[in-house]
Protein backbone atom coordinates (compact mmCIF):
# COMPACT_ATOMS: atom_id res chain seq x y z
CA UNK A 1 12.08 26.95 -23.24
CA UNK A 2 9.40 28.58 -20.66
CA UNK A 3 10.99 30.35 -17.62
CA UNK A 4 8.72 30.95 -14.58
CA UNK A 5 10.51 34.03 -12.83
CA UNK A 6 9.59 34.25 -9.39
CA UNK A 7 9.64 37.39 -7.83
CA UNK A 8 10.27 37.77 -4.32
CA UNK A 9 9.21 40.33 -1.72
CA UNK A 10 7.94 40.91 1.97
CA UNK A 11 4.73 41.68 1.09
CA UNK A 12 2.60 43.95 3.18
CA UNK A 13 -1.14 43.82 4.83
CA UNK A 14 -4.15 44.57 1.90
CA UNK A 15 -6.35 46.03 4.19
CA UNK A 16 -6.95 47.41 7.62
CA UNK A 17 -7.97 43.54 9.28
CA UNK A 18 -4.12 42.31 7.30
CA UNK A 19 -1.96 44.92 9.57
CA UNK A 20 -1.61 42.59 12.47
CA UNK A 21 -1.46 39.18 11.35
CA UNK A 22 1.31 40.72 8.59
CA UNK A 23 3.45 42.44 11.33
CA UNK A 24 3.14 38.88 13.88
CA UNK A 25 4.16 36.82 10.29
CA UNK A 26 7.17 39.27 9.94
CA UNK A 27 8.36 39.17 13.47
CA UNK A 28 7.86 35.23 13.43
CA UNK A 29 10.30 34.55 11.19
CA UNK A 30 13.37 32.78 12.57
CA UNK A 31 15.39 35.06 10.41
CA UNK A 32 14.93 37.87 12.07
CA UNK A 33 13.97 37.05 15.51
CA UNK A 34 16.66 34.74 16.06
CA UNK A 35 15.35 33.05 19.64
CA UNK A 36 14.01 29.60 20.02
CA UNK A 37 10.15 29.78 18.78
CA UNK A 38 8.38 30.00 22.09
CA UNK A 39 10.38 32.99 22.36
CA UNK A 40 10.19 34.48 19.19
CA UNK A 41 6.18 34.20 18.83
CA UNK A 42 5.42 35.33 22.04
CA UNK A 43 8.16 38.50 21.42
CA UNK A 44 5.95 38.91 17.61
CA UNK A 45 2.72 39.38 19.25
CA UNK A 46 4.33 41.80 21.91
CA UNK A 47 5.74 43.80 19.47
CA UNK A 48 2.94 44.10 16.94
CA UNK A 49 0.49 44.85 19.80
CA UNK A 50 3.06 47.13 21.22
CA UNK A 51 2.94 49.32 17.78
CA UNK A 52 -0.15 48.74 16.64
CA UNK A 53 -1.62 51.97 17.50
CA UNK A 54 1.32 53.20 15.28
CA UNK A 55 1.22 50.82 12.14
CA UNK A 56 -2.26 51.17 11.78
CA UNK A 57 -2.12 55.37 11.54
CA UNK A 58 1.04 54.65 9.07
CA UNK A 59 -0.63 52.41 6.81
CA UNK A 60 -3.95 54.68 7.04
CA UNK A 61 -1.47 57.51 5.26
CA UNK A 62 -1.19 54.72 2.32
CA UNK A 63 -5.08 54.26 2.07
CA UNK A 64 -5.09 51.50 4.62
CA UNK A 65 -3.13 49.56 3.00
CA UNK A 66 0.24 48.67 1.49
CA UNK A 67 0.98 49.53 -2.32
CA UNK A 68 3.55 46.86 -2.58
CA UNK A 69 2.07 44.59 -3.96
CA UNK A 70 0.47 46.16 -7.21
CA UNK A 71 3.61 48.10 -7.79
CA UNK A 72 5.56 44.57 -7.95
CA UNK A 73 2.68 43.37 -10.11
CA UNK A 74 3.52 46.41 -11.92
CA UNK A 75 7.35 45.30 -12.40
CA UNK A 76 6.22 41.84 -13.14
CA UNK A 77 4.05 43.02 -16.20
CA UNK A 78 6.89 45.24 -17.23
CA UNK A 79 9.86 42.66 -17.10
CA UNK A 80 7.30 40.26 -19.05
CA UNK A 81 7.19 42.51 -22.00
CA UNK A 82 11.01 43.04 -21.45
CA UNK A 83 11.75 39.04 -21.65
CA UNK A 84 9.52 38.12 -24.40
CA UNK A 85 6.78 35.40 -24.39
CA UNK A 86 8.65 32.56 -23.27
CA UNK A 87 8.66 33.88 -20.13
CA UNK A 88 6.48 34.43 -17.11
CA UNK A 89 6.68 36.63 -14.37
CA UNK A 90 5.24 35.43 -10.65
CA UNK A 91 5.30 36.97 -7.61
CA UNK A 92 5.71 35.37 -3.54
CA UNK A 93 5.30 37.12 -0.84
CA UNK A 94 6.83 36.68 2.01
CA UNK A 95 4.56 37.79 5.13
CA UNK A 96 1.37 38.38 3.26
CA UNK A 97 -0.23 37.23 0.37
CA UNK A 98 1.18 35.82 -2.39
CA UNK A 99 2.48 33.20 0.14
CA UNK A 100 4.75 30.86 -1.52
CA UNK A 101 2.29 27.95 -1.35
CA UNK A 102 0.14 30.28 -3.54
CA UNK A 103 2.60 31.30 -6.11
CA UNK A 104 4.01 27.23 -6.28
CA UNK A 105 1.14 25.49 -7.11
CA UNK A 106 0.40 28.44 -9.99
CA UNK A 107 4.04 28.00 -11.33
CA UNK A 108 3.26 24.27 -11.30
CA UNK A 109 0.14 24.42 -13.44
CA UNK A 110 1.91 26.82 -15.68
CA UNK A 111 4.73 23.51 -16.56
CA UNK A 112 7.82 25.54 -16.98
CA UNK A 113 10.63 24.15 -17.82
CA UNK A 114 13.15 25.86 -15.67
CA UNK A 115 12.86 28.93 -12.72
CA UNK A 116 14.83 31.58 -11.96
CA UNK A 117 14.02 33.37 -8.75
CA UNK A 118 14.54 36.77 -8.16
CA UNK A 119 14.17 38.47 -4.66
CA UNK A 120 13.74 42.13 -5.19
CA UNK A 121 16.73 42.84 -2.52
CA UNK A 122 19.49 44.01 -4.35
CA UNK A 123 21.75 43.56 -1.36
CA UNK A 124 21.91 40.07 0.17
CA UNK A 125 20.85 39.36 4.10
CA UNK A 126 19.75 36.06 5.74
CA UNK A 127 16.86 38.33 6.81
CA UNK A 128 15.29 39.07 3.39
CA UNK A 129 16.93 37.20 0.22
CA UNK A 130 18.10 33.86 2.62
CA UNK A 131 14.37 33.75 4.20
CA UNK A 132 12.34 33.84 1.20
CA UNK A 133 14.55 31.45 -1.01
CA UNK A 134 14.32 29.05 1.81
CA UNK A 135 10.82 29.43 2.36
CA UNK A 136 10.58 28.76 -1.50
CA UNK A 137 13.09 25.80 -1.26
CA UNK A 138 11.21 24.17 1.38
CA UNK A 139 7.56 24.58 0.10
CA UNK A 140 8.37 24.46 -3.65
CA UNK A 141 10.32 20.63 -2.42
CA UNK A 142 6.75 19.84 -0.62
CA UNK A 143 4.80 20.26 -3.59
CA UNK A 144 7.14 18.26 -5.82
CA UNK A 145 8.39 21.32 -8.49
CA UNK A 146 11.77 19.38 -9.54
CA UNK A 147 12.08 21.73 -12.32
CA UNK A 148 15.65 23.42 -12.99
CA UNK A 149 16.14 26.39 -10.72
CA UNK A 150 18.46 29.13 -10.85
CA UNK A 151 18.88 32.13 -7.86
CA UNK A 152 19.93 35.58 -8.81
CA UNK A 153 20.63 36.27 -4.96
CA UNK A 154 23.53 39.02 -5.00
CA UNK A 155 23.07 41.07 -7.51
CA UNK A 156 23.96 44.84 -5.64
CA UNK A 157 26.69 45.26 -7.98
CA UNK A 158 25.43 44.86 -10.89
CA UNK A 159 26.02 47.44 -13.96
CA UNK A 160 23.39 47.84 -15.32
CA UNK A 161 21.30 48.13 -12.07
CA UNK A 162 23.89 50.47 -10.58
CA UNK A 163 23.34 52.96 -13.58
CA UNK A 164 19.84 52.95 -13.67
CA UNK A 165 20.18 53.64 -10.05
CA UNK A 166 22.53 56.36 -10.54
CA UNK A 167 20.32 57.97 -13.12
CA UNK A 168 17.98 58.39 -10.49
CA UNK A 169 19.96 59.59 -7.81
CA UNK A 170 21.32 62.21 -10.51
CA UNK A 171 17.66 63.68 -11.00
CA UNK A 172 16.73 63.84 -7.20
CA UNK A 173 20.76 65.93 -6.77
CA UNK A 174 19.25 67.92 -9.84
CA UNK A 175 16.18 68.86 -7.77
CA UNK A 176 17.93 69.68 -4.81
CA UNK A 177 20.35 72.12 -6.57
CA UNK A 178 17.75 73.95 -8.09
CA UNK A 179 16.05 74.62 -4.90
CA UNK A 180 18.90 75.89 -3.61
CA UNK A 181 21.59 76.91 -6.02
CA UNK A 182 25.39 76.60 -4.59
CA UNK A 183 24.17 74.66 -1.66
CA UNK A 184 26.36 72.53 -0.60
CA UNK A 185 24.52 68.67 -0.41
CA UNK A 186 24.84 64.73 1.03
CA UNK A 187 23.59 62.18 -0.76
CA UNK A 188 22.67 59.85 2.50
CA UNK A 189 21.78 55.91 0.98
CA UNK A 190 19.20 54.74 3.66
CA UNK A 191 19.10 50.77 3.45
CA UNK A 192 16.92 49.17 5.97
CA UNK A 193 18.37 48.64 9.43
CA UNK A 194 20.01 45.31 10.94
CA UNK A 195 21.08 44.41 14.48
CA UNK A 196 24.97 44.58 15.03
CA UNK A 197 24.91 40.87 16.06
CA UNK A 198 23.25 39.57 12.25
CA UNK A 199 26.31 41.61 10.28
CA UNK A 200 28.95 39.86 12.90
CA UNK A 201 27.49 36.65 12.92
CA UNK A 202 28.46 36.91 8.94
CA UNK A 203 25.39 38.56 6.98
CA UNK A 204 27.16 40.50 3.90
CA UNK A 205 24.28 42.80 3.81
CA UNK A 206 25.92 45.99 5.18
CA UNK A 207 28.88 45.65 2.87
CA UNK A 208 26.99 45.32 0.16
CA UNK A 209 24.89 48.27 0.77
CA UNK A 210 28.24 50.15 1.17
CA UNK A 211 29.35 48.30 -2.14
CA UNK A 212 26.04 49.47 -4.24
CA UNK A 213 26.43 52.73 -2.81
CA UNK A 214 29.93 53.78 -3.29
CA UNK A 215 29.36 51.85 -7.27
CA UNK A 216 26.73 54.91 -7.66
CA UNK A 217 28.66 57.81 -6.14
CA UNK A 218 31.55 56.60 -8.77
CA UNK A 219 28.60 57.48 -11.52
CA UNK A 220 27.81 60.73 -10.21
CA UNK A 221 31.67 61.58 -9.15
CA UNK A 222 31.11 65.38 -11.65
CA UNK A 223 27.88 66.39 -9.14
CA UNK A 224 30.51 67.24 -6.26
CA UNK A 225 28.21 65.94 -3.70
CA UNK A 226 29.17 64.14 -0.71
CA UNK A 227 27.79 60.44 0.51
CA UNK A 228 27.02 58.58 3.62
CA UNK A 229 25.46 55.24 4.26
CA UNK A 230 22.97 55.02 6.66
CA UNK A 231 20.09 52.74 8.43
CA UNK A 232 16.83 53.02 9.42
CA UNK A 233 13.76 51.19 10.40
CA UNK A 234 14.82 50.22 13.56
CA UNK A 235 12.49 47.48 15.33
CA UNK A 236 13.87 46.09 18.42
CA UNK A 237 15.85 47.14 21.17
CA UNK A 238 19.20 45.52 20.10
CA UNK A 239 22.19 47.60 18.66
CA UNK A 240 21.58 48.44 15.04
CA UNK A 241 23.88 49.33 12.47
CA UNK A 242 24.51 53.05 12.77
CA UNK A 243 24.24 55.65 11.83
CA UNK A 244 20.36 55.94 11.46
CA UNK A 245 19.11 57.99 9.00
CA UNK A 246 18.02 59.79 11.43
CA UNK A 247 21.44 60.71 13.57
CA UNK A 248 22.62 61.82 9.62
CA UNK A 249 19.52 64.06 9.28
CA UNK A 250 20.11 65.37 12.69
CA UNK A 251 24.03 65.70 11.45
CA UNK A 252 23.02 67.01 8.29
CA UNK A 253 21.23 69.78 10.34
CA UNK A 254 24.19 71.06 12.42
CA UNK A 255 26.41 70.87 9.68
CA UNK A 256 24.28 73.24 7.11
CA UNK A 257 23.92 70.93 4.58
CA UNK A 258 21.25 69.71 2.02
CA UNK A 259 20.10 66.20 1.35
CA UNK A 260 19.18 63.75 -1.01
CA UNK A 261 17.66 60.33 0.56
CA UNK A 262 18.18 57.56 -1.56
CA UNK A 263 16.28 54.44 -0.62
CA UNK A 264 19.20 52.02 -1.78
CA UNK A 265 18.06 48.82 -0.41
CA UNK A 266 14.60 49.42 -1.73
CA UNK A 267 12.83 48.70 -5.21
CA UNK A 268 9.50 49.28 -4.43
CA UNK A 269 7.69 52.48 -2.73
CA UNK A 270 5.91 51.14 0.10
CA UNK A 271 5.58 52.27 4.24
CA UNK A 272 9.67 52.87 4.85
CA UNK A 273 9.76 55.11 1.53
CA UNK A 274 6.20 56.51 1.44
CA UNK A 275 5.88 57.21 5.30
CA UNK A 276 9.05 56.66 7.08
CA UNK A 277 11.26 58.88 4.44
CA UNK A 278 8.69 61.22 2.91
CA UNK A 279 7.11 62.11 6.16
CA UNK A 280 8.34 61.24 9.59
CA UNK A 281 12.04 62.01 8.62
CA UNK A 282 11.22 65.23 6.73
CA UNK A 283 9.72 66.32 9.97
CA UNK A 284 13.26 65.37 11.82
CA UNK A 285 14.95 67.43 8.45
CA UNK A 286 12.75 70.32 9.55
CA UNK A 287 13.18 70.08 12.77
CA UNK A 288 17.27 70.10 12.63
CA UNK A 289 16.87 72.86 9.94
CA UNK A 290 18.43 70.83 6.78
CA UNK A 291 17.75 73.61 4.22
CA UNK A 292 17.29 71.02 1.37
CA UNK A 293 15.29 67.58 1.73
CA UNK A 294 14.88 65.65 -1.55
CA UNK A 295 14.03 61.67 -1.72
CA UNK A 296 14.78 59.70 -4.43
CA UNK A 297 12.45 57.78 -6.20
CA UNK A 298 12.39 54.50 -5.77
CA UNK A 299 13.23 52.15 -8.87
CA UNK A 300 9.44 50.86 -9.55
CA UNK A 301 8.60 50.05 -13.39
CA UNK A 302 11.33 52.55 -14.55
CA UNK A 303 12.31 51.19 -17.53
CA UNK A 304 15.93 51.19 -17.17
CA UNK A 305 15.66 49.22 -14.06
CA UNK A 306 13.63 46.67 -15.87
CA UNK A 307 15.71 46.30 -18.86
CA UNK A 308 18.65 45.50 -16.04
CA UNK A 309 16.57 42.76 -14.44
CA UNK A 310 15.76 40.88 -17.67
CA UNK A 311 19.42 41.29 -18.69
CA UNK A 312 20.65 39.65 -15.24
CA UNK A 313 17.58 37.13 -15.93
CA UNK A 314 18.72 36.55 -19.43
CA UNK A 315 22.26 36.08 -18.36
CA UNK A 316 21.52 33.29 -15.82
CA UNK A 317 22.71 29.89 -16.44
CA UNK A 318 20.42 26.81 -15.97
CA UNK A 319 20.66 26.14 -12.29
CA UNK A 320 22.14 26.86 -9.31
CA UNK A 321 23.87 30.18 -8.81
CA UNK A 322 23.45 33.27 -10.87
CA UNK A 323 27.10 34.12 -10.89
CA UNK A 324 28.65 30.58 -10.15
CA UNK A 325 28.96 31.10 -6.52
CA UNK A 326 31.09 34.29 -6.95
CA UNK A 327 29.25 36.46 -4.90
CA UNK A 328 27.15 34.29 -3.30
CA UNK A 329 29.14 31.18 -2.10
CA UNK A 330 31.52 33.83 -0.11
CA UNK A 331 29.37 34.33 2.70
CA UNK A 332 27.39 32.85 5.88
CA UNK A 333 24.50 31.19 5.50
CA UNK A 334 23.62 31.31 1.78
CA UNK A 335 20.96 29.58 1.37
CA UNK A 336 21.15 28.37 -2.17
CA UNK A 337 24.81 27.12 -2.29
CA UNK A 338 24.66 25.75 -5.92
CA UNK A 339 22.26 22.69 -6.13
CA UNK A 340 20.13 23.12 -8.74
């Protein structure tokens, strides 16, 4: 049997000309401006005009460009030679190219004879996972790909996954203690930010971050280290979930401890790990005088990540739901609610 496995991300601009249109696709999404669309494209040109200045100098610290996309071209090869040649690895983009028009009609040449698709969010939200299944829903049902589908759309809790993340997590405390022998350290998990309103309106994503995080601190339970969850990436001028990354680093600061950052909603390096952790808020470490600053690294190609994606992959069954609606049926909003 051939299995197409989609990959799903946001994407990010290739070049310097991509920065703008990217940031105006992004805002203009309906999950995440959630206004009527006059409103929300006239508020996603105001805001990417009103940070341009910004997103430009940001992605000029990445080469002009975001990385995301080769290193999930990088996963892609890697979970290929993990599954085996019946299987093929595509990737969709949300905001940039791969658009999911793109990736369809290449899944359709290829004939497979079922999908599963796999957003690279670990943690469900209708912001990330529920907008790029339904963007593939709606264009893959345009182009006429009837083939047998199956999500894997909450998969934060996963074993496998949550060890391989753990094993990273336990390198970057490593690091942190050697620096500074005896020091006493919090492991803050940094998941990308979401207004107040999305969570109470039903998104699971914030428990699930807190769910992912607290099934790695039960891994690493011998380090002695302490935990918080926190947010960043704020982007509008709602309430956010708190507290930022920031307010911890600032906390961090007045309480004389050390950190370790762990991107926990992120897969992939790209601007909120390469810029937005390893630069601007080691600058607000220094500042507040945290005596220790260590990030973890992101999950990438490392092997024992991949080996847990093609064992949730493998474990799929034919269509709908990856786990039968356990996870997923329980909440708002799921946008694949078990037809195949």
């Amino acid at each position: 049997m051939r299995t197409a496995v989609i990959l799903f991300n946001l994407g990010g601009p290739d070049n310097a000309a991509a920065i703008k249109p990217f940031r105006v696709n992004l805002f203009s999404d309906k999950a995440i401006i959630r206004a009527p669309w006059f409103i929300r494209l006239w508020l996603a040109r105001l805001i990417a005009a009103s940070s341009a200045k910004a997103a430009y100098a940001n992605y000029q610290l990445m080469g002009g460009k975001s990385p995301l996309l080769e290193l999930t071209q990088g996963q892609a090869k890697a979970l290929e030679g993990a599954l085996g040649p019946n299987y093929r690895c595509f990737i969709a983009m949300r905001y940039w190219h791969p658009f999911a028009r793109e990736t369809v009609r290449e899944v359709k040449a290829w004939a497979p004879d079922r999908l599963v698709l796999l957003p690279l969010y670990p943690q469900f939200s209708t912001t990330t996972t529920g907008s790029s299944l339904s963007d593939w829903r709606e264009t893959a049902a345009r182009a006429g790909l009837t083939v047998p589908v199956t999500a894997v759309c909450c998969w934060f809790d996963d074993a496998a996954y949550v060890k391989a993340t753990a094993a990273l997590v336990r390198e970057a405390i490593e690091d942190a203690m050697a620096q500074k022998p005896g020091l006493r350290l919090r492991v803050l998990f940094s998941a990308h930010g979401l207004p107040e309103s999305i969570v109470k309106a039903g998104d699971p994503y914030q428990a699930q971050v807190q769910a992912t995080s607290a099934a790695v601190m039960a891994h690493l339970a011998d380090t002695g280290v302490e935990a918080l969850v926190c947010y960043q990436s704020r982007a509008t001028p709602q309430k956010w979930l708190e507290p930022s990354t920031i307010q911890a680093l600032q906390q961090a600061g007045r309480d004389g401890v050390g950190v370790v950052v762990v991107p926990i909603a992120f897969v992939s390096d790209h601007i909120e790990t390469l810029v937005e952790l390893d630069i601007e808020n080691r600058h607000v470490a220094q500042e507040a005088k945290v005596p220790v600053y260590v990030r973890a690294r992101a999950a990438n190609d490392d092997p024992d990540f991949i080996r847990a994606l093609a064992d949730m992959i493998r474990r799929t069954p034919k269509t709908g739901l990856c786990r039968g609606g356990s996870a997923c049926g329980k909440h708002k909003d799921c946008p694949w609610d078990g037809r195949g």
